[in-house]
Protein backbone atom coordinates (compact mmCIF):
# COMPACT_ATOMS: atom_id res chain seq x y z
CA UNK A 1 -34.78 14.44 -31.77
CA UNK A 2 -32.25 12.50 -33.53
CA UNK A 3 -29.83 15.28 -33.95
CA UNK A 4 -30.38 15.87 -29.80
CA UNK A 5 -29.54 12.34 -29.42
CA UNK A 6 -26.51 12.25 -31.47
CA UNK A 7 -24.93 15.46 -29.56
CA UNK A 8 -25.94 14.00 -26.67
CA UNK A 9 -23.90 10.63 -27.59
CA UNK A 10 -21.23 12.62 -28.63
CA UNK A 11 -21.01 14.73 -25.74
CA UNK A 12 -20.60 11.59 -23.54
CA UNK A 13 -18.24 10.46 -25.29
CA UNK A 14 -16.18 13.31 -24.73
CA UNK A 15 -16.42 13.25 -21.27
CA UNK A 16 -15.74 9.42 -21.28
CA UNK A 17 -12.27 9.74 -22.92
CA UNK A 18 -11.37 12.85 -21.01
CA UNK A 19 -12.05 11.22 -17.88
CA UNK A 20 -9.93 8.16 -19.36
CA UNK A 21 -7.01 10.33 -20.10
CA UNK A 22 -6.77 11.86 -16.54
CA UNK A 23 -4.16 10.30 -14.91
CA UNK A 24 -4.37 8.45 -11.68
CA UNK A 25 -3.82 9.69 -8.31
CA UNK A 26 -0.17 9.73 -7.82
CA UNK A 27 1.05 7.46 -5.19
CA UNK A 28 3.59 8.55 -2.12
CA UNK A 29 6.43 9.88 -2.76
CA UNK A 30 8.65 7.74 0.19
CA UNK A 31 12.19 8.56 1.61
CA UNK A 32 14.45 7.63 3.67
CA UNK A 33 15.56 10.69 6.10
CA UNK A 34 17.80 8.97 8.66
CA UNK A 35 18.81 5.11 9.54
CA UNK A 36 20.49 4.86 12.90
CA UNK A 37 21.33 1.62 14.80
CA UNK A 38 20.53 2.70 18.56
CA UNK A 39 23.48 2.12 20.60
CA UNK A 40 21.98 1.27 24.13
CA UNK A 41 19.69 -1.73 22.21
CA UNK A 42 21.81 -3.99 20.24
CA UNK A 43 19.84 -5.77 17.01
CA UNK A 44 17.73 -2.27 16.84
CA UNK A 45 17.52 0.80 14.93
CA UNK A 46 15.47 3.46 14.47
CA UNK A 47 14.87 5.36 11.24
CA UNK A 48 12.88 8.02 9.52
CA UNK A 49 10.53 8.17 6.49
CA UNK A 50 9.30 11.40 5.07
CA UNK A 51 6.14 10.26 2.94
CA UNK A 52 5.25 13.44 0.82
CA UNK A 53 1.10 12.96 -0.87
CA UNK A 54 0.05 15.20 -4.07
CA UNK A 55 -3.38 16.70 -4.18
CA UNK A 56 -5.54 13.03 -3.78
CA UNK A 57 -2.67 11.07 -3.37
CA UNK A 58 -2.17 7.42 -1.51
CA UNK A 59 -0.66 4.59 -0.32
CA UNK A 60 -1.79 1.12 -1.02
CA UNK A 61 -2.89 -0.90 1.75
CA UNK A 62 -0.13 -2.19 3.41
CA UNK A 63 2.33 -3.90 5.98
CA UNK A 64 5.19 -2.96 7.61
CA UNK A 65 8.18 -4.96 8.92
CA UNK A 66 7.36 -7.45 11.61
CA UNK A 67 9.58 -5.92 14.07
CA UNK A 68 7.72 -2.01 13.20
CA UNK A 69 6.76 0.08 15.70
CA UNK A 70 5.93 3.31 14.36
CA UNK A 71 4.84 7.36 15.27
CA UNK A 72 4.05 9.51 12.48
CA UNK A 73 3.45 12.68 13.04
CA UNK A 74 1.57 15.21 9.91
CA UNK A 75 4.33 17.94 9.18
CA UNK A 76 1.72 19.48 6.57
CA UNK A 77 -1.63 19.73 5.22
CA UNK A 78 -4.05 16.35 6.79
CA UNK A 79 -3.34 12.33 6.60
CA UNK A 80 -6.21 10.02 6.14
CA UNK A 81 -5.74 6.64 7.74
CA UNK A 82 -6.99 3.62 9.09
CA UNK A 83 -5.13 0.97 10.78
CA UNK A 84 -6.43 -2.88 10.94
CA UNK A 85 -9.71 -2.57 11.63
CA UNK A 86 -10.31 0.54 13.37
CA UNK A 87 -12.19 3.57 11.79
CA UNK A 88 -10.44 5.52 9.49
CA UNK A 89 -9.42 9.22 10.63
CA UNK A 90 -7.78 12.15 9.52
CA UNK A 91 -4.83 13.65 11.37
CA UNK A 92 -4.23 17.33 11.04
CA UNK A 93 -0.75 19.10 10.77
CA UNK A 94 1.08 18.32 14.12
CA UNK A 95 -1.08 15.29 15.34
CA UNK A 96 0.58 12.14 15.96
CA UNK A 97 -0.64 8.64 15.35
CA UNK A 98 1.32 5.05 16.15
CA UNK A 99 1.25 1.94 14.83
CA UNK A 100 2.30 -1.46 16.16
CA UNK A 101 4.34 -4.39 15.23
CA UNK A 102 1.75 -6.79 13.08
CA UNK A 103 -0.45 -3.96 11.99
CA UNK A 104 -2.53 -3.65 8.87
CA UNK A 105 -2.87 -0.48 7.16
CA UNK A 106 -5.83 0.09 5.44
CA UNK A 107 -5.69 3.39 4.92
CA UNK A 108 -3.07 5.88 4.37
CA UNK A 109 -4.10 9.20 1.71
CA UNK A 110 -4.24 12.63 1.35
CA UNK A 111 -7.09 13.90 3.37
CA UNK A 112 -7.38 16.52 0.50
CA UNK A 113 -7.72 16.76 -3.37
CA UNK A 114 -6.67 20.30 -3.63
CA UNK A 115 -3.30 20.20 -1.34
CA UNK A 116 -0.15 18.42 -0.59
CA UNK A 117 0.02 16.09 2.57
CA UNK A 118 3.29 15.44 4.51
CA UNK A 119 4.90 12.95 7.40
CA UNK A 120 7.29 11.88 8.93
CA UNK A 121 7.37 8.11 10.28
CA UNK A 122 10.30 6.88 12.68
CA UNK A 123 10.31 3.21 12.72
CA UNK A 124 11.78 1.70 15.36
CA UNK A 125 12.65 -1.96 13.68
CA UNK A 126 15.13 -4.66 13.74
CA UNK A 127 18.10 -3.52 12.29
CA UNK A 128 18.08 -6.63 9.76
CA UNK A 129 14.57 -5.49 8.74
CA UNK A 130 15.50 -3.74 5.21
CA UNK A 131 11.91 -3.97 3.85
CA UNK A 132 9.99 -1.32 6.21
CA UNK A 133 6.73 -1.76 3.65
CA UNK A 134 5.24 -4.31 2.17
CA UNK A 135 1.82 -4.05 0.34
CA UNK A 136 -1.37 -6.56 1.10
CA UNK A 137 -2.26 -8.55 -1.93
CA UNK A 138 -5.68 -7.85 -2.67
């Protein structure tokens, strides 16, 4: 029994510091595709932000710039979100979703753990906005 034990102890172990070494989900990968004052509404501009998720992959919760308002649309694979306090819902390659100036969001992931995720946000913003995210303390 003691030998079973012992194996048994060990065996956890194992699985304790392999599951320590994995690394974390990687966050988004976030650039900048475009940045283009609008010329028919001085003071505004609208750019574009290609956020690329890995397999499990996220965003913290977050804010964007007060001016924000946003349409993503999913250019591959399936976006998890959830914006203030809505229910969270996944948005399949070519579905669109918007968010508006002063919104919270919750929620922003890879809907999968096996495949990459991909979108493309235009913000339309103040053109003195140069922080377009800013993450919610916890």
């Amino acid at each position: 029994m003691r030998r079973l034990l012992t194996a048994i102890a060990i065996y956890a172990a194992s699985l304790l510091t392999a599951h320590a070494a994995e690394p974390a989900a990687p966050l988004a990968k976030v650039t900048v595709v475009f940045d283009q004052p609008l010329p028919n509404v001085p003071g505004k501009s609208m750019k574009g932000v290609l956020v690329e998720y890995g397999p499990g992959g996220s965003s913290p919760a977050h804010i964007h710039a007060p001016s924000a308002f946003i349409y993503a649309t999913v250019l591959e694979g399936a976006i998890r979100s959830q914006v203030n306090d809505g229910p969270a819902k996944v948005f399949h390659k070519g579905e669109n979703f918007s968010e508006h100036p002063g919104d919270r969001h919750a929620v922003s992931a890879n809907a999968s753990d096996t495949e990459p995720a991909k979108l493309l946000a235009v913000f339309v913003v103040d053109t003195t906005d140069k922080e377009l995210t800013t993450p919610i303390a916890k």
